[in-house]
PDB file of N, CA and C in Angstrom:
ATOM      1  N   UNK A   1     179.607 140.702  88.679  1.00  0.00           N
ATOM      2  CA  UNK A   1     180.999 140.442  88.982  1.00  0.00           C
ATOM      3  C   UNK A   1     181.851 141.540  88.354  1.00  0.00           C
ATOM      4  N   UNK A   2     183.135 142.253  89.134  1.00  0.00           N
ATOM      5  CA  UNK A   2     183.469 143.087  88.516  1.00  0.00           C
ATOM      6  C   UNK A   2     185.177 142.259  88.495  1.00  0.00           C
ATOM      7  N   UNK A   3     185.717 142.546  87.491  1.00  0.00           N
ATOM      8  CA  UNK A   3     186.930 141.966  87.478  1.00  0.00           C
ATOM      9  C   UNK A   3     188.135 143.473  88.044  1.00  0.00           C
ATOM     10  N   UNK A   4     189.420 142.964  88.485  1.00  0.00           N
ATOM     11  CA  UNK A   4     190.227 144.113  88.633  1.00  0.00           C
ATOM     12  C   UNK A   4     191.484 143.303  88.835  1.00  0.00           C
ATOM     13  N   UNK A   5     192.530 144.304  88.284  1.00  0.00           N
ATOM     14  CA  UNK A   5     193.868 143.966  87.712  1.00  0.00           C
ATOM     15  C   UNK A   5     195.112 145.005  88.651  1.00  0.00           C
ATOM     16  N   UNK A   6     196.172 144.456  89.038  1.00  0.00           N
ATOM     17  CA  UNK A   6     197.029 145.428  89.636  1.00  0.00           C
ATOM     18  C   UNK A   6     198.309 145.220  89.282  1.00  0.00           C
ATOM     19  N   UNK A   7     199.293 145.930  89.428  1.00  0.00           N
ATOM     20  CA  UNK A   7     200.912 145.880  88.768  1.00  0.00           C
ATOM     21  C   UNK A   7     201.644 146.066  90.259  1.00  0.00           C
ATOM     22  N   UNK A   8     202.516 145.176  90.622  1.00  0.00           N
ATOM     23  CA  UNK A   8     203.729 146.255  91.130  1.00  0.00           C
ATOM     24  C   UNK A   8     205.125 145.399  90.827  1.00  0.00           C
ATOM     25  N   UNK A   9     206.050 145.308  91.063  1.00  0.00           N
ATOM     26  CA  UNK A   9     207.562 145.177  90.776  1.00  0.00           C
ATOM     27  C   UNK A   9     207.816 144.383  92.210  1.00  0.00           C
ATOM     28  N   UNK A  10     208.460 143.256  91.463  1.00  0.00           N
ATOM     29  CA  UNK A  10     209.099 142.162  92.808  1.00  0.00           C
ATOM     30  C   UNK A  10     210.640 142.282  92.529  1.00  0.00           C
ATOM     31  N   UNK A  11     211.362 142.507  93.622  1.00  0.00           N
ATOM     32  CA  UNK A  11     212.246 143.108  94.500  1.00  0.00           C
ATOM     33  C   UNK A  11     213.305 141.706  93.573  1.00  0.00           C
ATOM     34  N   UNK A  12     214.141 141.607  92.739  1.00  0.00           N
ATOM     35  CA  UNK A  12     214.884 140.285  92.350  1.00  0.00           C
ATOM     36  C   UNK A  12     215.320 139.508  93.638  1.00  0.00           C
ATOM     37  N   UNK A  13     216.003 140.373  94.369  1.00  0.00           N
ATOM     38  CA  UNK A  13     216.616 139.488  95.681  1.00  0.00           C
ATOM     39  C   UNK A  13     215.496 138.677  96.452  1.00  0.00           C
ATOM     40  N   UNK A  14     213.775 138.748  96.356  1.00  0.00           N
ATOM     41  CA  UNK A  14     213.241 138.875  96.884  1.00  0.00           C
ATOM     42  C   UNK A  14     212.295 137.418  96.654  1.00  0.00           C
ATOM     43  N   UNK A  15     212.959 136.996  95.241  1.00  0.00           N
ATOM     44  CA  UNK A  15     212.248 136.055  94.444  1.00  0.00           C
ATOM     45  C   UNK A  15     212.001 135.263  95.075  1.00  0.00           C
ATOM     46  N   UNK A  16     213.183 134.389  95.845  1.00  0.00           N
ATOM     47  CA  UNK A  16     212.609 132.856  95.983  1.00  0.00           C
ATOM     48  C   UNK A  16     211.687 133.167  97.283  1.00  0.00           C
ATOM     49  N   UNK A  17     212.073 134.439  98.160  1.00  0.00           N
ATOM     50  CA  UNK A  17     210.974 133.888  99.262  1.00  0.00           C
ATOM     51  C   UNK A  17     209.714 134.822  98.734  1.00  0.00           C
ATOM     52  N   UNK A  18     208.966 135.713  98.029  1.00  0.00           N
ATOM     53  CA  UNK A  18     208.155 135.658  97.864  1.00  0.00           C
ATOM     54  C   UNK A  18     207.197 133.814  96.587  1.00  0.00           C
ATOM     55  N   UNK A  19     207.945 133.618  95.625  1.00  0.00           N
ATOM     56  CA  UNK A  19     207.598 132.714  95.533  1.00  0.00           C
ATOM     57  C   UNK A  19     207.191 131.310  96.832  1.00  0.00           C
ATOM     58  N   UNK A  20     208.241 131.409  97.476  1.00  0.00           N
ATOM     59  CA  UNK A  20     207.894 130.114  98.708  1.00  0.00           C
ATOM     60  C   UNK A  20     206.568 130.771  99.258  1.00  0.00           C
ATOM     61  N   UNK A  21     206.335 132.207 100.191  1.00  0.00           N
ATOM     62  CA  UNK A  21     205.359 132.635 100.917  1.00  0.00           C
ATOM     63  C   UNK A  21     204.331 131.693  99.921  1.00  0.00           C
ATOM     64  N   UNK A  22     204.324 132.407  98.574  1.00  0.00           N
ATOM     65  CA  UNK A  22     203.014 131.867  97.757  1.00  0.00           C
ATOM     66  C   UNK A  22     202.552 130.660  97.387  1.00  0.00           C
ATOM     67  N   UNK A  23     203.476 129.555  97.491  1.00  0.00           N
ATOM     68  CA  UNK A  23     203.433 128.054  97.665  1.00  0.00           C
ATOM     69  C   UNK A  23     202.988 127.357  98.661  1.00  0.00           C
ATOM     70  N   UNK A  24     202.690 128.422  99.637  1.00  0.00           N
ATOM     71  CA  UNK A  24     202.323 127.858 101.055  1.00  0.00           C
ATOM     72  C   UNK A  24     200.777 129.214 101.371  1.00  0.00           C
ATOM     73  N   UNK A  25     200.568 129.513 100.896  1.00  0.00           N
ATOM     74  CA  UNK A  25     199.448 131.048 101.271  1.00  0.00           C
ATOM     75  C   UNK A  25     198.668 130.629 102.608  1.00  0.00           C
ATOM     76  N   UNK A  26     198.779 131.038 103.047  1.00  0.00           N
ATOM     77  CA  UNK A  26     197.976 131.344 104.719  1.00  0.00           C
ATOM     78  C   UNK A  26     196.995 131.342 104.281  1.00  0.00           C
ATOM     79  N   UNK A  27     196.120 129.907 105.068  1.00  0.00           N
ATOM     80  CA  UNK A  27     194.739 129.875 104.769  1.00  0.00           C
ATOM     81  C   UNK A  27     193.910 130.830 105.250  1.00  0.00           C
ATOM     82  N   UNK A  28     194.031 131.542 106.548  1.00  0.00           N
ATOM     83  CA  UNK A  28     193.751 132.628 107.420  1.00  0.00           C
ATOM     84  C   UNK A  28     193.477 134.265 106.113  1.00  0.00           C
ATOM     85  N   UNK A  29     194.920 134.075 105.357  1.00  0.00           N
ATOM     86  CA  UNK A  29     194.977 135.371 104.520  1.00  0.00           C
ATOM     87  C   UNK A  29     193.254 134.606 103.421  1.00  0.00           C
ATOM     88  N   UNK A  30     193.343 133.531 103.107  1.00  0.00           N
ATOM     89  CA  UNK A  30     192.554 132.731 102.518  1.00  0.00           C
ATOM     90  C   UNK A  30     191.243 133.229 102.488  1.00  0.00           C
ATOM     91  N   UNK A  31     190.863 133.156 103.603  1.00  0.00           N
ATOM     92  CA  UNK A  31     189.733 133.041 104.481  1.00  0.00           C
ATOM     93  C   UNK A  31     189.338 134.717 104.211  1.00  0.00           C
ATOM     94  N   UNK A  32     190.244 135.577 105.035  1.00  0.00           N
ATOM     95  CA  UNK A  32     189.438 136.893 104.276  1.00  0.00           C
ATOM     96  C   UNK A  32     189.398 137.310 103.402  1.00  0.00           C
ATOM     97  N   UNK A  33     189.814 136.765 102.334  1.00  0.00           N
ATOM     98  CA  UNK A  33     189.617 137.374 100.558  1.00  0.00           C
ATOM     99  C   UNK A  33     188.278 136.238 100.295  1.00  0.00           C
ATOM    100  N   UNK A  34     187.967 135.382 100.539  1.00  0.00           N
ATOM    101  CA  UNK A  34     186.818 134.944 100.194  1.00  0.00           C
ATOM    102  C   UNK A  34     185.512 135.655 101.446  1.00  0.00           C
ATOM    103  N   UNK A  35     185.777 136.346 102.262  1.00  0.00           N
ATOM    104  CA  UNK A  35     184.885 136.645 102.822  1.00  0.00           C
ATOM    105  C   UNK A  35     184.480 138.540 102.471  1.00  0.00           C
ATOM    106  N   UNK A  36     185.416 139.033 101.905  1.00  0.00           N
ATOM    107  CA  UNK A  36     185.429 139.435 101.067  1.00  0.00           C
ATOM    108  C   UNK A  36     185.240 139.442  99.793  1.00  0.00           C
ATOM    109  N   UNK A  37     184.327 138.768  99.122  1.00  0.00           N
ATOM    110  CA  UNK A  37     183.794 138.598  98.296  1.00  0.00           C
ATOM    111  C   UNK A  37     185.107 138.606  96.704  1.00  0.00           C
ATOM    112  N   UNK A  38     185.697 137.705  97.252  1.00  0.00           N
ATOM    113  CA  UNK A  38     187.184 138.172  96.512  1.00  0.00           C
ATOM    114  C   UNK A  38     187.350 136.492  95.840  1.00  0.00           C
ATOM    115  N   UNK A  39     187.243 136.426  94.204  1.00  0.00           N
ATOM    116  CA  UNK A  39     187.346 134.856  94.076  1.00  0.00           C
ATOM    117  C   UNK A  39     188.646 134.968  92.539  1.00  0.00           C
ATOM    118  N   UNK A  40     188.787 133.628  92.247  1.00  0.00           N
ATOM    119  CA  UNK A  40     189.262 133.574  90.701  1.00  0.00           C
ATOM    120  C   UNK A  40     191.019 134.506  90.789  1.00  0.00           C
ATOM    121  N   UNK A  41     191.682 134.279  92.126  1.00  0.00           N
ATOM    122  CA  UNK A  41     192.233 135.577  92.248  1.00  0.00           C
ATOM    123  C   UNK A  41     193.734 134.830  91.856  1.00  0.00           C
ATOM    124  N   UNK A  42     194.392 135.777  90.952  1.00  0.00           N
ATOM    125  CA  UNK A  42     196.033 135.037  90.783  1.00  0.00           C
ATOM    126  C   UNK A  42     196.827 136.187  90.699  1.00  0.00           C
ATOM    127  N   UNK A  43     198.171 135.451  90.329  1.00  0.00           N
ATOM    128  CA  UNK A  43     199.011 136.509  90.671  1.00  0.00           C
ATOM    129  C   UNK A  43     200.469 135.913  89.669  1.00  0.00           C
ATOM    130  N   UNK A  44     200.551 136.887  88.442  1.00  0.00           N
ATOM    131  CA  UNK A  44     201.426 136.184  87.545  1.00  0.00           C
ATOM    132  C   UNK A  44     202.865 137.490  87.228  1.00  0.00           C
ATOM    133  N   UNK A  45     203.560 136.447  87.032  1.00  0.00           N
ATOM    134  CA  UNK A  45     205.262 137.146  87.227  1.00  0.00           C
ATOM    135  C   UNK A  45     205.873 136.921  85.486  1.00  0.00           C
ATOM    136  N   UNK A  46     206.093 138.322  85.654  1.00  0.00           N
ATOM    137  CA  UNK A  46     207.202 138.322  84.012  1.00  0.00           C
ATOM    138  C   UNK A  46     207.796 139.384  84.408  1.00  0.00           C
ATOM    139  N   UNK A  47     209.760 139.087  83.886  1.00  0.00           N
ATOM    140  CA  UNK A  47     210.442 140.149  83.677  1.00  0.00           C
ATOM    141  C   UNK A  47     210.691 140.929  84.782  1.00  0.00           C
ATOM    142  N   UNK A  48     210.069 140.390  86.133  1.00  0.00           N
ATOM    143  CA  UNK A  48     210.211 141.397  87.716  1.00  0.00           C
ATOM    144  C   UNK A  48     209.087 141.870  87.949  1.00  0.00           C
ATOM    145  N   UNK A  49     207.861 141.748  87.091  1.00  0.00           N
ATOM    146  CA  UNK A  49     206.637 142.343  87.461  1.00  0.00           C
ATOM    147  C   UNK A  49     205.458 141.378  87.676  1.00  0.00           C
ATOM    148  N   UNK A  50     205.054 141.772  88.556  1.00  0.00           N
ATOM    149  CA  UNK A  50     204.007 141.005  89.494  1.00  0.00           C
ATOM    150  C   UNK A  50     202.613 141.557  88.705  1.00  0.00           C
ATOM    151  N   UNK A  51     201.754 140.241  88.185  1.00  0.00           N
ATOM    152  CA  UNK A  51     200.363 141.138  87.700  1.00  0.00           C
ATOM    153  C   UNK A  51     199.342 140.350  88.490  1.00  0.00           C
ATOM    154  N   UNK A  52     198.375 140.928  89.131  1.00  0.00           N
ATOM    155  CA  UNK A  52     197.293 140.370  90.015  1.00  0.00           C
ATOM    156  C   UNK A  52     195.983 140.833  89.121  1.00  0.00           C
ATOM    157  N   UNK A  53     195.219 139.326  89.209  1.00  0.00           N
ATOM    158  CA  UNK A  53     193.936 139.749  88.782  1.00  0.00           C
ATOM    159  C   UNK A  53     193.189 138.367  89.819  1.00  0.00           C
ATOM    160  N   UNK A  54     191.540 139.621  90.123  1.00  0.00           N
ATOM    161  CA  UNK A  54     191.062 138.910  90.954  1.00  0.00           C
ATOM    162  C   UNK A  54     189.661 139.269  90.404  1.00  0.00           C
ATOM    163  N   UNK A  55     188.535 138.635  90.629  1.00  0.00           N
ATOM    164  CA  UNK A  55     187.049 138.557  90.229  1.00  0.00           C
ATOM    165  C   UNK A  55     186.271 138.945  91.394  1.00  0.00           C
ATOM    166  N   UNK A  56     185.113 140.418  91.730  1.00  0.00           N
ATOM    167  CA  UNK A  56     185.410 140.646  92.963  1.00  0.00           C
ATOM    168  C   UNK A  56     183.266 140.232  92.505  1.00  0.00           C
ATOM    169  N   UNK A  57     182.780 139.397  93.533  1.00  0.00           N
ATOM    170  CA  UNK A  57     181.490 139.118  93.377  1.00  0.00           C
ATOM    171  C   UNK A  57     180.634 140.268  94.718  1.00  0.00           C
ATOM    172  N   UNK A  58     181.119 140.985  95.891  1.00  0.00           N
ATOM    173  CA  UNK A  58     179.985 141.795  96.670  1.00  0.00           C
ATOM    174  C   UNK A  58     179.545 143.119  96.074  1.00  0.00           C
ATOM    175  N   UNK A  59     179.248 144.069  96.880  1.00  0.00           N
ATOM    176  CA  UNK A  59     178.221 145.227  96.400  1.00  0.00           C
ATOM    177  C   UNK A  59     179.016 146.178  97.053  1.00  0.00           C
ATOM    178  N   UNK A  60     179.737 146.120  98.060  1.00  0.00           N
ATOM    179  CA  UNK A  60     180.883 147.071  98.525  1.00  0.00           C
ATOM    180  C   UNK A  60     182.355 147.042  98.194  1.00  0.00           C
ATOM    181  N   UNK A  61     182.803 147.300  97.304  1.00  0.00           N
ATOM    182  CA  UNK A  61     184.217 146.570  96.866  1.00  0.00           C
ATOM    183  C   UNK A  61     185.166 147.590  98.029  1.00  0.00           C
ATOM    184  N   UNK A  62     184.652 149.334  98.271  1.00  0.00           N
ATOM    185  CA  UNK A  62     185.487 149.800  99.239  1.00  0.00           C
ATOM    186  C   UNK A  62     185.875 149.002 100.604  1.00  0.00           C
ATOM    187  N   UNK A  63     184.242 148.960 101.108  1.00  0.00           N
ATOM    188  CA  UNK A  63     184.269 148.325 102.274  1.00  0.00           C
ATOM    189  C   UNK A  63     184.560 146.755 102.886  1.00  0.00           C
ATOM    190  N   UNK A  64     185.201 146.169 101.451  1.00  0.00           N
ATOM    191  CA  UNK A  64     185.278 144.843 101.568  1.00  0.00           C
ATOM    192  C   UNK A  64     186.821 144.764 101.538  1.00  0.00           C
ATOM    193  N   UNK A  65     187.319 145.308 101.000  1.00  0.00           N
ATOM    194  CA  UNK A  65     188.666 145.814 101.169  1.00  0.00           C
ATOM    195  C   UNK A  65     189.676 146.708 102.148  1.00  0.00           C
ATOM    196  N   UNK A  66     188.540 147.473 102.467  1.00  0.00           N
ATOM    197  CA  UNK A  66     189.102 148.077 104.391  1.00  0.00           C
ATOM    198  C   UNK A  66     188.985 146.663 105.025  1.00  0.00           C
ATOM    199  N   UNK A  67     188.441 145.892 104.951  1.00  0.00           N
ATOM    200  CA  UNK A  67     187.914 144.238 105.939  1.00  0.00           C
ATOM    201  C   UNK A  67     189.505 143.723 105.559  1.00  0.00           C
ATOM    202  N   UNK A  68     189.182 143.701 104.419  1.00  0.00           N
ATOM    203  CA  UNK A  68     190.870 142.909 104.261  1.00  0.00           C
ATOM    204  C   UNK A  68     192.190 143.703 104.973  1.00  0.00           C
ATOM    205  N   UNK A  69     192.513 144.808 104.630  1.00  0.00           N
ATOM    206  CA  UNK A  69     193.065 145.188 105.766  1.00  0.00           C
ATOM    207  C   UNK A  69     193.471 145.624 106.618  1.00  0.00           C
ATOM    208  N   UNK A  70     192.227 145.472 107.511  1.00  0.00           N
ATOM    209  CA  UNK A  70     191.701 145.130 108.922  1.00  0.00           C
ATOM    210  C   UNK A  70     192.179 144.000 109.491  1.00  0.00           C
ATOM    211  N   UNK A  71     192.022 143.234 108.381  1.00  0.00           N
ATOM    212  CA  UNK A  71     192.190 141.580 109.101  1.00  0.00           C
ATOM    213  C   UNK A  71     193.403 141.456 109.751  1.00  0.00           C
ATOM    214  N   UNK A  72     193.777 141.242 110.916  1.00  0.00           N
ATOM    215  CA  UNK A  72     195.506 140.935 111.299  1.00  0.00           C
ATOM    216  C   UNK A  72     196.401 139.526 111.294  1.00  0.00           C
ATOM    217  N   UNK A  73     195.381 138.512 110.725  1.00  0.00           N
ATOM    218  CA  UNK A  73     196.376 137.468 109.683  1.00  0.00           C
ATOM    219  C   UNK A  73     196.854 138.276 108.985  1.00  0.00           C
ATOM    220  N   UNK A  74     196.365 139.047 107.732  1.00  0.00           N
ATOM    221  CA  UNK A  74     196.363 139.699 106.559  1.00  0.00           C
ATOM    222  C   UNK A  74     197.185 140.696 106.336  1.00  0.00           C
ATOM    223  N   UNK A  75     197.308 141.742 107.923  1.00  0.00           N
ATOM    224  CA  UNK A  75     198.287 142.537 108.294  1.00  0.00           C
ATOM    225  C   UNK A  75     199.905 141.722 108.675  1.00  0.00           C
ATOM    226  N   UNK A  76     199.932 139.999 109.328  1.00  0.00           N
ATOM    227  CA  UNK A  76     201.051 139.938 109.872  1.00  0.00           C
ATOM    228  C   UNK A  76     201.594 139.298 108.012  1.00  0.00           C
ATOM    229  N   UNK A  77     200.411 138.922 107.222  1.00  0.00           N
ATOM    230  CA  UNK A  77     201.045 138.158 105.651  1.00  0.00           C
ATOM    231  C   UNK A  77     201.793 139.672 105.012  1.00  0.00           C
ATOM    232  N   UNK A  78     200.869 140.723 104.919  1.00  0.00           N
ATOM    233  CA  UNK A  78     201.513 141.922 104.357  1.00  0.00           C
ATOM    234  C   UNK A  78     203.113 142.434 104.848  1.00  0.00           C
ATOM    235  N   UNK A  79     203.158 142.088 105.961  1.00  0.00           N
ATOM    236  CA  UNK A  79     204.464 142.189 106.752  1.00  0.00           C
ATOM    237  C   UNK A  79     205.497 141.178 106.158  1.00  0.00           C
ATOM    238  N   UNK A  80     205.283 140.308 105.407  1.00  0.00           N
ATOM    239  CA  UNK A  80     206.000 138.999 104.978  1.00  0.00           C
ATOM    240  C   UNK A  80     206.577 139.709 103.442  1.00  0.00           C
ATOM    241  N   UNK A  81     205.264 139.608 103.133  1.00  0.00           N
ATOM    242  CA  UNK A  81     205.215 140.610 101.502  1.00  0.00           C
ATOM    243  C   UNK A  81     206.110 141.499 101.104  1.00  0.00           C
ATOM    244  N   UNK A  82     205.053 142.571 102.032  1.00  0.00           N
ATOM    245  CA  UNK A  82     205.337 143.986 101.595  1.00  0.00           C
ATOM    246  C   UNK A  82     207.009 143.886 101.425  1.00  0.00           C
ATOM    247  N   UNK A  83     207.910 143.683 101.953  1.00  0.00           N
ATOM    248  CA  UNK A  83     209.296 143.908 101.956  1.00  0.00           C
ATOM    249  C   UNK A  83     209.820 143.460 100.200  1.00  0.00           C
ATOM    250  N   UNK A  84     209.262 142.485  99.877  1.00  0.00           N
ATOM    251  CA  UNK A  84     209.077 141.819  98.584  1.00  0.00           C
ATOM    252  C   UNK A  84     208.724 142.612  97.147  1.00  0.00           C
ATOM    253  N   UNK A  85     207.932 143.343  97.763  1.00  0.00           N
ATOM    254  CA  UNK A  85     206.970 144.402  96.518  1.00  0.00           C
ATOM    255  C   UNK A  85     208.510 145.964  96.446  1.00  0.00           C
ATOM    256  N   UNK A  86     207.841 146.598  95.084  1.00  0.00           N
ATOM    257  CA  UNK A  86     208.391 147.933  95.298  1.00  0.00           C
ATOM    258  C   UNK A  86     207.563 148.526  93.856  1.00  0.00           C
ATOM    259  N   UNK A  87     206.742 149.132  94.150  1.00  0.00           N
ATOM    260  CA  UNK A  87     205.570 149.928  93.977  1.00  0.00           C
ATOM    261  C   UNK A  87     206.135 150.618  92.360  1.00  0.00           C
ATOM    262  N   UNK A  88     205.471 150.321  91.543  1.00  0.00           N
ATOM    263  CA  UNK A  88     205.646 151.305  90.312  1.00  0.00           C
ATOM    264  C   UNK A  88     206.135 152.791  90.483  1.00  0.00           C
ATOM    265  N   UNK A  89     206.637 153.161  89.344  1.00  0.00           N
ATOM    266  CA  UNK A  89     206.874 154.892  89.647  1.00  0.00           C
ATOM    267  C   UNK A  89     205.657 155.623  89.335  1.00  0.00           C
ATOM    268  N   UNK A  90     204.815 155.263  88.404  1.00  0.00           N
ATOM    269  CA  UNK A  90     203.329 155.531  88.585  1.00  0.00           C
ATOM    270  C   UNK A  90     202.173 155.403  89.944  1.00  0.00           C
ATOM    271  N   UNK A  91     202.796 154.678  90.693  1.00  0.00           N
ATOM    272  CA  UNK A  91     201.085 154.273  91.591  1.00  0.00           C
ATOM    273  C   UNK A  91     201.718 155.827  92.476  1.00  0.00           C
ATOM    274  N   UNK A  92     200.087 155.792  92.836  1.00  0.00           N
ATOM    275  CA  UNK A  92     199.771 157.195  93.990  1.00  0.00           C
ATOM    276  C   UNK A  92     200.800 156.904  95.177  1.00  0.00           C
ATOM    277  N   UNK A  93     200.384 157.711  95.539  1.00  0.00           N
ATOM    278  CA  UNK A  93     200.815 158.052  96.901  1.00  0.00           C
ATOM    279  C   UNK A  93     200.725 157.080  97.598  1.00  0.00           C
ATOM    280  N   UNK A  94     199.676 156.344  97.810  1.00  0.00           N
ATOM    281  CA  UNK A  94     198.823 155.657  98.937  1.00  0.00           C
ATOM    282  C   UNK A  94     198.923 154.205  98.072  1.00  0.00           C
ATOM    283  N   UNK A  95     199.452 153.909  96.963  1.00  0.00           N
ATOM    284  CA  UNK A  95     199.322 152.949  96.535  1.00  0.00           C
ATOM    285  C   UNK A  95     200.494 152.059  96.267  1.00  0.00           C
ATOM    286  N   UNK A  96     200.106 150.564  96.356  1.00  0.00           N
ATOM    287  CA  UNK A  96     201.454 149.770  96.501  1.00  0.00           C
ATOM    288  C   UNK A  96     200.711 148.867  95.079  1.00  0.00           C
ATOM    289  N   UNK A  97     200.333 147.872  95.373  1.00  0.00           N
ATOM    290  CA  UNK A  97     199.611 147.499  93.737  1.00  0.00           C
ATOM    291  C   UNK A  97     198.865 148.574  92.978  1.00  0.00           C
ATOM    292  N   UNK A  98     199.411 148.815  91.886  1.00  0.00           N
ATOM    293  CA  UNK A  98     198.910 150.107  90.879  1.00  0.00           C
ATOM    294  C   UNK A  98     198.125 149.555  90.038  1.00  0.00           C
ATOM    295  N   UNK A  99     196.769 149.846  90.020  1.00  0.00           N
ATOM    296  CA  UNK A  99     195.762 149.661  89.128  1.00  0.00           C
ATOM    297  C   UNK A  99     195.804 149.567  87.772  1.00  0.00           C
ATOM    298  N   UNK A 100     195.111 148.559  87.000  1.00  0.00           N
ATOM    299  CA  UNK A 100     195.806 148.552  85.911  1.00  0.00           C
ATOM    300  C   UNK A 100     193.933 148.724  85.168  1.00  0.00           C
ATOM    301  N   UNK A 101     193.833 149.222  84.082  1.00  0.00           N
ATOM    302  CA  UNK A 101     192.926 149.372  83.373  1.00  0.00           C
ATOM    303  C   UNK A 101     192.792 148.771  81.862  1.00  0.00           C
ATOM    304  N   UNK A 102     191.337 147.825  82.348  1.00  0.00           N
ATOM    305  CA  UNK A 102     190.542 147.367  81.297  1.00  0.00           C
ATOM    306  C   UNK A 102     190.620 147.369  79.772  1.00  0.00           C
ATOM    307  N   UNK A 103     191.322 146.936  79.099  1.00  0.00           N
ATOM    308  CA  UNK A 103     190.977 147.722  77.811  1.00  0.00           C
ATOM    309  C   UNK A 103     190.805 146.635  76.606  1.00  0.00           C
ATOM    310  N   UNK A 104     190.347 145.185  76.999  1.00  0.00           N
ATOM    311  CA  UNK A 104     189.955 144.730  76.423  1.00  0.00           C
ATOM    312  C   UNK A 104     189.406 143.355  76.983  1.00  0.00           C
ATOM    313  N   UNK A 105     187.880 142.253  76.723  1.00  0.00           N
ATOM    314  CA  UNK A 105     187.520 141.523  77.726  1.00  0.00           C
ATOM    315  C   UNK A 105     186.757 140.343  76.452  1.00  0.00           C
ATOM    316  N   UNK A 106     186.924 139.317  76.847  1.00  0.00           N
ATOM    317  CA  UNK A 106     186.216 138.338  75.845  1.00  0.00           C
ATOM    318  C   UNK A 106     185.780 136.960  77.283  1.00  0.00           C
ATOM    319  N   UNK A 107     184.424 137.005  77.298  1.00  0.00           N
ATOM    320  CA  UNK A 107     183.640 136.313  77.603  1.00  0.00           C
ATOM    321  C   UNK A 107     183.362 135.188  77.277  1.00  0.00           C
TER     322      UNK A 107
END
């Protein structure tokens, strides 16, 4: 099992309906993160910042994650989202949740 952690910044105006989206999560969006080998997965808010951590159990974490999105539940939920998010001044180019690194783990 590999664990992984991400950061990005929720939009203030943006609060109550990303909170509602998440009170209700599309079983569909559901469905491909567990088929994706994607479990244990949350998503916690302080101060405007969004922290995601998820427990990823397959052997392709790239290719299980192009699946996700691929998926077009997953594409029309990101469309709900994305407007919600606004990306660290750190993440890449290509990146909207910015990776956050490991640096301490108790079992």
């Amino acid at each position: 099992m590999q664990r992984f952690a991400a950061v990005i910044r929720l939009r203030p105006e943006m609060e109550v309906e990303y909170r509602r989206l998440h009170a209700a999560a599309w079983p569909g969006v559901l469905s491909a993160l567990k088929r994706a080998h994607v479990s244990n997965y949350s998503i916690f808010l302080r101060d405007g910042l969004l922290f995601s951590y998820l427990e990823y159990t397959g052997t392709d974490y790239e290719a299980d994650m192009a699946a996700i999105a691929a998926d077009p539940v997953t594409r029309d939920w990101w469309a709900h989202t994305d407007p919600c998010q606004e990306p660290l001044d750190s993440a890449a180019g290509d990146e909207r949740w910015a990776p956050a690194e490991e640096i301490f783990h108790l079992d």
